[in-house]
C-alpha atoms as a PDB file:
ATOM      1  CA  UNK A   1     113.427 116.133 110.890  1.00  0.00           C
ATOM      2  CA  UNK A   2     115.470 113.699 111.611  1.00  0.00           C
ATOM      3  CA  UNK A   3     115.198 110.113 110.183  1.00  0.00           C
ATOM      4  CA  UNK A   4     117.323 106.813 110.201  1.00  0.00           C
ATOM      5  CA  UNK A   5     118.280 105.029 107.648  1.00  0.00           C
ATOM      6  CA  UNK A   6     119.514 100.865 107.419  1.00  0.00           C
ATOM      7  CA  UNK A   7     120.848  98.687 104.703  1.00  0.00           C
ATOM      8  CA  UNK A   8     119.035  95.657 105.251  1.00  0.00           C
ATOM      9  CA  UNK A   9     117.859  92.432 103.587  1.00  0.00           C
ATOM     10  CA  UNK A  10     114.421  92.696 102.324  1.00  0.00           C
ATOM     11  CA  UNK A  11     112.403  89.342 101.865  1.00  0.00           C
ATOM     12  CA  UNK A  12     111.173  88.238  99.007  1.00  0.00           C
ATOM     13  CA  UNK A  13     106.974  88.369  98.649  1.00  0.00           C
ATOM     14  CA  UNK A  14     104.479  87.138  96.474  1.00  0.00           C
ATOM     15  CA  UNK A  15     101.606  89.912  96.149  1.00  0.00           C
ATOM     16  CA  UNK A  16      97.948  90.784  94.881  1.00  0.00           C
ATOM     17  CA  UNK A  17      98.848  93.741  92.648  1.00  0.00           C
ATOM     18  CA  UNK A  18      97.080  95.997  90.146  1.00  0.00           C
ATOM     19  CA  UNK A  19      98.293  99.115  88.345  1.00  0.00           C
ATOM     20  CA  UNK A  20      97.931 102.192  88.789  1.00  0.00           C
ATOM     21  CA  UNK A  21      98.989 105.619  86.415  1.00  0.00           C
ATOM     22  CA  UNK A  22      97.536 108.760  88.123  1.00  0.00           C
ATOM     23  CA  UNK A  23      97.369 111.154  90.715  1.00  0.00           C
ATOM     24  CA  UNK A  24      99.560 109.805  93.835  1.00  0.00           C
ATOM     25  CA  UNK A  25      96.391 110.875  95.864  1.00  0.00           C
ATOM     26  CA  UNK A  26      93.905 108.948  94.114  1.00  0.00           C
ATOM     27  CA  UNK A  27      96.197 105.143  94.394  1.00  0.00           C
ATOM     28  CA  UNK A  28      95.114 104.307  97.976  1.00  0.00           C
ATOM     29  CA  UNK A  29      91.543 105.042  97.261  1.00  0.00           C
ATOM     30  CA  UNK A  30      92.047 101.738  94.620  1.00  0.00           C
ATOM     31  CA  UNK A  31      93.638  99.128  97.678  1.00  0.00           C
ATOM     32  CA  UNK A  32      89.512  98.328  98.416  1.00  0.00           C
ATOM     33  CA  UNK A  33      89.587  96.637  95.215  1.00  0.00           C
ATOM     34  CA  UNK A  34      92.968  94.500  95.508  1.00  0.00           C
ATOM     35  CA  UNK A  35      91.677  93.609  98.904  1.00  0.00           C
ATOM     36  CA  UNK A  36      88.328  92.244  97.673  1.00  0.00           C
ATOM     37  CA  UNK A  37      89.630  90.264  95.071  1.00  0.00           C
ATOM     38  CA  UNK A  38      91.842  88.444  97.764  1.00  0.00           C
ATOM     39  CA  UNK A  39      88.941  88.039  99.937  1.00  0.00           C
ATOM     40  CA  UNK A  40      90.673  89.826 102.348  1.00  0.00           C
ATOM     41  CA  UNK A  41      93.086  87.510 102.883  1.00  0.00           C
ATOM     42  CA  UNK A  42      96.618  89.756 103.726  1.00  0.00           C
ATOM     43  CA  UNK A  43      99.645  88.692 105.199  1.00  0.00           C
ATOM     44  CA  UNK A  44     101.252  91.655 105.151  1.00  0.00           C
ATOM     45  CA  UNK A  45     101.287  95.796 104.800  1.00  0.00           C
ATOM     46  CA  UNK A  46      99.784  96.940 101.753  1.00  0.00           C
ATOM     47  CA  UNK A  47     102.435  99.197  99.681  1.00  0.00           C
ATOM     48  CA  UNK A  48     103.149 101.182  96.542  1.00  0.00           C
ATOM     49  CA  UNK A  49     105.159  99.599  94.160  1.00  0.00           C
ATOM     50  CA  UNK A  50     106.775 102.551  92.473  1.00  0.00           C
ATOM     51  CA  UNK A  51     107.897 102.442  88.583  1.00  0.00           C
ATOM     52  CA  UNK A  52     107.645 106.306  88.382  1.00  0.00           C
ATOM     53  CA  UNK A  53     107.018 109.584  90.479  1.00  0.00           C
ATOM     54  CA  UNK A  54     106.685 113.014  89.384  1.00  0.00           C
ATOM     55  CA  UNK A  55     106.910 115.506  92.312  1.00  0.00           C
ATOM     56  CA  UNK A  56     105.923 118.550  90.600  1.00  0.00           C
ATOM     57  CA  UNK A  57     102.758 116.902  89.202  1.00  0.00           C
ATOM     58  CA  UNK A  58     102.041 114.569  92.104  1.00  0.00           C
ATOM     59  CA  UNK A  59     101.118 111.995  89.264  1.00  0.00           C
ATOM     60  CA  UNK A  60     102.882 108.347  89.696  1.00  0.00           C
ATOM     61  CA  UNK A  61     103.087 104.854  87.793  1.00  0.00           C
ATOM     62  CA  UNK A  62     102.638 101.994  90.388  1.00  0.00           C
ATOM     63  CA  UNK A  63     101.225  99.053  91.693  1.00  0.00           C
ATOM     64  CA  UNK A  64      99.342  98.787  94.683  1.00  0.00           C
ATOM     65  CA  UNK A  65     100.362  95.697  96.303  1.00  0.00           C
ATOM     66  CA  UNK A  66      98.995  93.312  99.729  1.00  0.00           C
ATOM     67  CA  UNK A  67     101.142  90.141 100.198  1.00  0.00           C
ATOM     68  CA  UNK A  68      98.695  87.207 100.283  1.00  0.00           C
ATOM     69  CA  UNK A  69      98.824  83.143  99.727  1.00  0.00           C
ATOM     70  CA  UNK A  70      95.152  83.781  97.872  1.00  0.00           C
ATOM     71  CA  UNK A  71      93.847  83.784  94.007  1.00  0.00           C
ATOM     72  CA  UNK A  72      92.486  87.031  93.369  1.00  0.00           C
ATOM     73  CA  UNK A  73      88.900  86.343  91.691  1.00  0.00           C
ATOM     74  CA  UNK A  74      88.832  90.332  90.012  1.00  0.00           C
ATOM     75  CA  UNK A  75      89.878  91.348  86.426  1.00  0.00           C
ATOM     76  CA  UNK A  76      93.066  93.407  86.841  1.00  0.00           C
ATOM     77  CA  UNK A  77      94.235  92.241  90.046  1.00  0.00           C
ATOM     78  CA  UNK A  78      96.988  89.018  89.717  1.00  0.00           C
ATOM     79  CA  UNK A  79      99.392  87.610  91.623  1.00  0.00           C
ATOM     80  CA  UNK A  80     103.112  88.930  91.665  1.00  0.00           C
ATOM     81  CA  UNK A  81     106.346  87.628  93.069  1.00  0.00           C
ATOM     82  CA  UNK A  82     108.604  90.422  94.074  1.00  0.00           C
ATOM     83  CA  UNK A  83     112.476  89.463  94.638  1.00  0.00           C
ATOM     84  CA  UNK A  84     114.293  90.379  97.615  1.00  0.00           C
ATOM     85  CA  UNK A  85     117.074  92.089  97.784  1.00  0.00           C
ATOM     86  CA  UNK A  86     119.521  94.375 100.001  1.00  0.00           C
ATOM     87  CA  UNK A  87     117.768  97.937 100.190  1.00  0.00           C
ATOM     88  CA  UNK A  88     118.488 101.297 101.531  1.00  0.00           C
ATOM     89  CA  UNK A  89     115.187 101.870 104.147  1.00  0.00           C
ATOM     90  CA  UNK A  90     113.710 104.439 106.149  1.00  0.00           C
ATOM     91  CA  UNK A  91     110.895 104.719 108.308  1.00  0.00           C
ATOM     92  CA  UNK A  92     108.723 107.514 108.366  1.00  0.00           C
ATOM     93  CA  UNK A  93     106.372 107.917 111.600  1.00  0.00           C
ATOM     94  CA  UNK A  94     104.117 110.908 110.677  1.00  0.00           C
ATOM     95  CA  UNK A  95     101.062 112.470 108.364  1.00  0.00           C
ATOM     96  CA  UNK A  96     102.020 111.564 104.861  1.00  0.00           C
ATOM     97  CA  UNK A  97     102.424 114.974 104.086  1.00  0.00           C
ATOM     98  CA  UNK A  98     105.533 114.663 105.497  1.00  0.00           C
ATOM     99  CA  UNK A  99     106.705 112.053 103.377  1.00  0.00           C
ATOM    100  CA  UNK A 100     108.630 114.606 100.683  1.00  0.00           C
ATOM    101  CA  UNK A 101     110.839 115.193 103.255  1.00  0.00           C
ATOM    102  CA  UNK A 102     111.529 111.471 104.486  1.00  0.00           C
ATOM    103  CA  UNK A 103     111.959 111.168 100.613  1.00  0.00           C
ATOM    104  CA  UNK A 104     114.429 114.247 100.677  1.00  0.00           C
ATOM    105  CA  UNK A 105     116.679 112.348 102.930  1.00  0.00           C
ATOM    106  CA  UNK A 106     116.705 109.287 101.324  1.00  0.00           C
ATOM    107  CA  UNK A 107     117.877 110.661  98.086  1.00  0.00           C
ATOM    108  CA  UNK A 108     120.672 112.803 100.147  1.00  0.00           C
ATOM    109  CA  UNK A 109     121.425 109.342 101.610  1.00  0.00           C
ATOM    110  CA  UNK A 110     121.941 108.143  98.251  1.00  0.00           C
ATOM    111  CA  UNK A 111     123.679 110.633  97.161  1.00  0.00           C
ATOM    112  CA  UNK A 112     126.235 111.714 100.287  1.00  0.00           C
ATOM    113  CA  UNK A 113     126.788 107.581 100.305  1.00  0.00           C
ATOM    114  CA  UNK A 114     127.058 106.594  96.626  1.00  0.00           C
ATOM    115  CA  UNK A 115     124.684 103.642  96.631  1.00  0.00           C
ATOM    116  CA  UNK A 116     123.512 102.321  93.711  1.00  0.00           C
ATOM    117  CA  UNK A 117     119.799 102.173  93.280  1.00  0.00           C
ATOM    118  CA  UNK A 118     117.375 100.544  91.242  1.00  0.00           C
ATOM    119  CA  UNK A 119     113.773 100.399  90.941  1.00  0.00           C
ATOM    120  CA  UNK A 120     111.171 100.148  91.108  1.00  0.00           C
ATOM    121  CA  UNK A 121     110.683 101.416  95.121  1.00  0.00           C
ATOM    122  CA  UNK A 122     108.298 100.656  97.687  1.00  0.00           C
ATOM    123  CA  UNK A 123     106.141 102.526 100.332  1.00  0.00           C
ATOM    124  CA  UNK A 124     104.750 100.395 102.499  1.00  0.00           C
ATOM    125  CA  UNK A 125     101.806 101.114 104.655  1.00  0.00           C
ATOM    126  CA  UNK A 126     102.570  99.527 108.073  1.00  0.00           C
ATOM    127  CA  UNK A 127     100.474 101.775 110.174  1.00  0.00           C
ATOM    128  CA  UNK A 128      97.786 104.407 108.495  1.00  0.00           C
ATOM    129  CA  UNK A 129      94.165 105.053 108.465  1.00  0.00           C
ATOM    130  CA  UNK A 130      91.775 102.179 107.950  1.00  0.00           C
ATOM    131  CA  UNK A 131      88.617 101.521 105.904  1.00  0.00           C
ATOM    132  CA  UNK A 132      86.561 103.213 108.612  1.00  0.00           C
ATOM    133  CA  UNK A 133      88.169 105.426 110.685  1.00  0.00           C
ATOM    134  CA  UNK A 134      91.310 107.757 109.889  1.00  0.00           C
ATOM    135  CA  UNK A 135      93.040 107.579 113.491  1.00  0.00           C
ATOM    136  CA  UNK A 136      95.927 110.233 114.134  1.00  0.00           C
ATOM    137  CA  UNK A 137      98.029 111.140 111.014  1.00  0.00           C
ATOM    138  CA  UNK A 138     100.671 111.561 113.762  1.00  0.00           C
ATOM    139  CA  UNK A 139     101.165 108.068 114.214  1.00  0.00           C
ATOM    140  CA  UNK A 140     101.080 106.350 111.014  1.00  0.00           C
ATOM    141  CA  UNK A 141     103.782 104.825 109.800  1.00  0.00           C
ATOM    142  CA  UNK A 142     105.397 104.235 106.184  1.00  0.00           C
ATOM    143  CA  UNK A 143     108.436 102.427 105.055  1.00  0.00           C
ATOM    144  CA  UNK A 144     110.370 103.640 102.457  1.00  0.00           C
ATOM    145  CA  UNK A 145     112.234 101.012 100.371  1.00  0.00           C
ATOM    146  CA  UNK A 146     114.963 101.473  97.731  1.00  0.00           C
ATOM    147  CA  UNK A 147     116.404  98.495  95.974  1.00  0.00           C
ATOM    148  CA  UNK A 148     120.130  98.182  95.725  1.00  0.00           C
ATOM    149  CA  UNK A 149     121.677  97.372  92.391  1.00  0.00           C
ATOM    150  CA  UNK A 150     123.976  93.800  93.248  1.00  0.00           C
ATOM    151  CA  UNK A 151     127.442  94.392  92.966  1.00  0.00           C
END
Protein backbone atom coordinates (compact mmCIF):
# COMPACT_ATOMS: atom_id res chain seq x y z
CA UNK A 1 0.00 0.00 0.00
CA UNK A 2 0.83 3.09 -0.63
CA UNK A 3 -0.05 6.10 1.63
CA UNK A 4 0.81 9.92 1.85
CA UNK A 5 1.95 11.58 4.41
CA UNK A 6 1.84 15.84 5.30
CA UNK A 7 3.25 17.97 8.01
CA UNK A 8 0.51 20.17 8.69
CA UNK A 9 -0.99 22.48 11.33
CA UNK A 10 -3.56 20.81 13.35
CA UNK A 11 -6.25 23.09 15.10
CA UNK A 12 -6.75 23.27 18.36
CA UNK A 13 -10.34 21.56 19.77
CA UNK A 14 -12.23 21.49 22.75
CA UNK A 15 -13.82 17.83 23.14
CA UNK A 16 -16.40 15.51 25.08
CA UNK A 17 -13.94 12.83 26.23
CA UNK A 18 -13.99 9.77 28.49
CA UNK A 19 -11.35 7.11 29.11
CA UNK A 20 -10.87 4.21 28.06
CA UNK A 21 -8.08 1.13 29.18
CA UNK A 22 -8.96 -2.07 27.21
CA UNK A 23 -9.22 -3.99 24.26
CA UNK A 24 -8.72 -1.53 21.09
CA UNK A 25 -11.88 -3.42 19.77
CA UNK A 26 -14.12 -2.79 22.52
CA UNK A 27 -13.34 1.59 22.56
CA UNK A 28 -15.75 2.43 19.70
CA UNK A 29 -18.47 0.35 21.13
CA UNK A 30 -18.18 3.22 24.26
CA UNK A 31 -18.57 6.61 21.60
CA UNK A 32 -22.74 5.93 22.18
CA UNK A 33 -22.15 7.09 25.56
CA UNK A 34 -19.89 10.34 24.91
CA UNK A 35 -22.44 11.13 22.29
CA UNK A 36 -25.44 10.99 24.64
CA UNK A 37 -24.04 12.95 27.21
CA UNK A 38 -23.52 15.80 24.54
CA UNK A 39 -26.94 15.39 23.37
CA UNK A 40 -25.64 14.70 20.23
CA UNK A 41 -24.38 17.79 19.65
CA UNK A 42 -20.81 17.13 17.40
CA UNK A 43 -18.93 19.42 15.49
CA UNK A 44 -16.56 17.28 14.40
CA UNK A 45 -15.13 13.44 13.73
CA UNK A 46 -15.11 11.43 16.70
CA UNK A 47 -11.37 10.06 17.41
CA UNK A 48 -9.08 8.08 19.68
CA UNK A 49 -6.99 9.96 21.76
CA UNK A 50 -4.08 7.62 22.21
CA UNK A 51 -1.83 7.62 25.58
CA UNK A 52 -0.79 3.95 24.91
CA UNK A 53 -1.03 0.98 22.33
CA UNK A 54 0.10 -2.45 22.62
CA UNK A 55 0.11 -4.27 19.23
CA UNK A 56 0.74 -7.66 20.36
CA UNK A 57 -2.14 -7.50 22.89
CA UNK A 58 -4.45 -5.23 20.92
CA UNK A 59 -5.14 -3.58 24.44
CA UNK A 60 -4.84 0.49 24.44
CA UNK A 61 -5.12 3.53 27.00
CA UNK A 62 -7.26 6.33 25.37
CA UNK A 63 -9.86 8.69 25.23
CA UNK A 64 -12.61 8.64 22.99
CA UNK A 65 -13.19 12.07 21.94
CA UNK A 66 -16.27 14.21 19.67
CA UNK A 67 -15.50 17.98 19.42
CA UNK A 68 -18.62 19.79 20.69
CA UNK A 69 -19.58 23.50 22.14
CA UNK A 70 -22.05 21.32 24.69
CA UNK A 71 -21.94 20.33 28.64
CA UNK A 72 -21.93 16.75 28.82
CA UNK A 73 -24.79 15.84 31.49
CA UNK A 74 -23.06 11.93 32.13
CA UNK A 75 -20.63 10.91 34.97
CA UNK A 76 -17.29 10.24 33.25
CA UNK A 77 -17.66 12.17 30.23
CA UNK A 78 -16.10 16.10 30.58
CA UNK A 79 -15.02 18.54 28.50
CA UNK A 80 -11.31 18.70 27.18
CA UNK A 81 -9.29 21.27 25.33
CA UNK A 82 -6.74 19.67 23.13
CA UNK A 83 -3.77 22.05 21.81
CA UNK A 84 -2.84 22.27 18.34
CA UNK A 85 0.11 21.74 17.04
CA UNK A 86 2.27 20.83 13.78
CA UNK A 87 1.75 16.94 13.21
CA UNK A 88 2.99 14.29 10.97
CA UNK A 89 -0.63 12.89 9.25
CA UNK A 90 -1.81 10.24 7.15
CA UNK A 91 -4.95 9.23 5.80
CA UNK A 92 -6.04 5.87 5.65
CA UNK A 93 -9.07 5.05 3.15
CA UNK A 94 -9.85 1.35 3.89
CA UNK A 95 -11.33 -1.52 6.48
CA UNK A 96 -9.61 -0.79 9.72
CA UNK A 97 -7.93 -3.89 9.52
CA UNK A 98 -5.72 -2.27 7.46
CA UNK A 99 -4.79 0.29 9.76
CA UNK A 100 -1.39 -1.71 11.17
CA UNK A 101 -0.09 -1.09 8.04
CA UNK A 102 -1.03 2.75 7.60
CA UNK A 103 0.53 2.67 11.18
CA UNK A 104 3.67 0.76 9.74
CA UNK A 105 4.35 3.63 7.49
CA UNK A 106 3.95 6.25 9.72
CA UNK A 107 6.49 4.99 12.11
CA UNK A 108 8.97 4.32 8.94
CA UNK A 109 8.08 7.97 8.20
CA UNK A 110 9.28 8.83 11.49
CA UNK A 111 11.96 7.03 11.46
CA UNK A 112 13.54 7.39 7.61
CA UNK A 113 12.75 11.40 8.44
CA UNK A 114 13.89 11.92 12.04
CA UNK A 115 10.86 13.77 13.36
CA UNK A 116 10.37 14.17 16.72
CA UNK A 117 7.15 12.88 18.13
CA UNK A 118 5.16 13.21 21.06
CA UNK A 119 2.00 11.98 22.32
CA UNK A 120 -0.46 11.27 22.91
CA UNK A 121 -1.82 10.46 18.98
CA UNK A 122 -5.03 10.61 17.39
CA UNK A 123 -7.24 8.45 15.03
CA UNK A 124 -9.86 10.18 13.88
CA UNK A 125 -12.97 8.72 12.46
CA UNK A 126 -13.91 10.91 9.45
CA UNK A 127 -15.77 8.34 7.49
CA UNK A 128 -16.80 4.71 9.14
CA UNK A 129 -19.82 2.78 9.96
CA UNK A 130 -22.67 4.47 11.76
CA UNK A 131 -25.02 3.64 14.66
CA UNK A 132 -27.22 1.69 12.26
CA UNK A 133 -25.78 0.52 9.37
CA UNK A 134 -21.99 -0.58 8.73
CA UNK A 135 -21.69 0.70 4.96
CA UNK A 136 -18.50 -0.59 2.96
CA UNK A 137 -15.32 -1.07 5.11
CA UNK A 138 -13.74 -0.12 1.75
CA UNK A 139 -14.53 3.34 2.03
CA UNK A 140 -14.09 4.47 5.46
CA UNK A 141 -11.75 6.71 6.25
CA UNK A 142 -9.30 7.37 9.35
CA UNK A 143 -6.78 10.00 10.04
CA UNK A 144 -3.83 9.26 11.67
CA UNK A 145 -2.29 12.09 13.76
CA UNK A 146 1.16 12.32 15.40
CA UNK A 147 2.10 15.36 17.38
CA UNK A 148 5.40 16.99 16.71
CA UNK A 149 7.63 17.87 19.61
CA UNK A 150 8.29 22.12 19.06
CA UNK A 151 11.66 22.81 18.28
Amino acid sequence: MNFEMTVRAVEPVTVAAMRYQGPIAGAAKQFPIVFRAIRGRANGAPFFHYYRMDPESHTAELELCVPTAATPDRQGVFIQDLPGAQALCLTHIGPYAELPLAYAAMHRAIRERGLPVQGPWREVFIKGPGLFLKGDPKQYITEIIFPLKEA
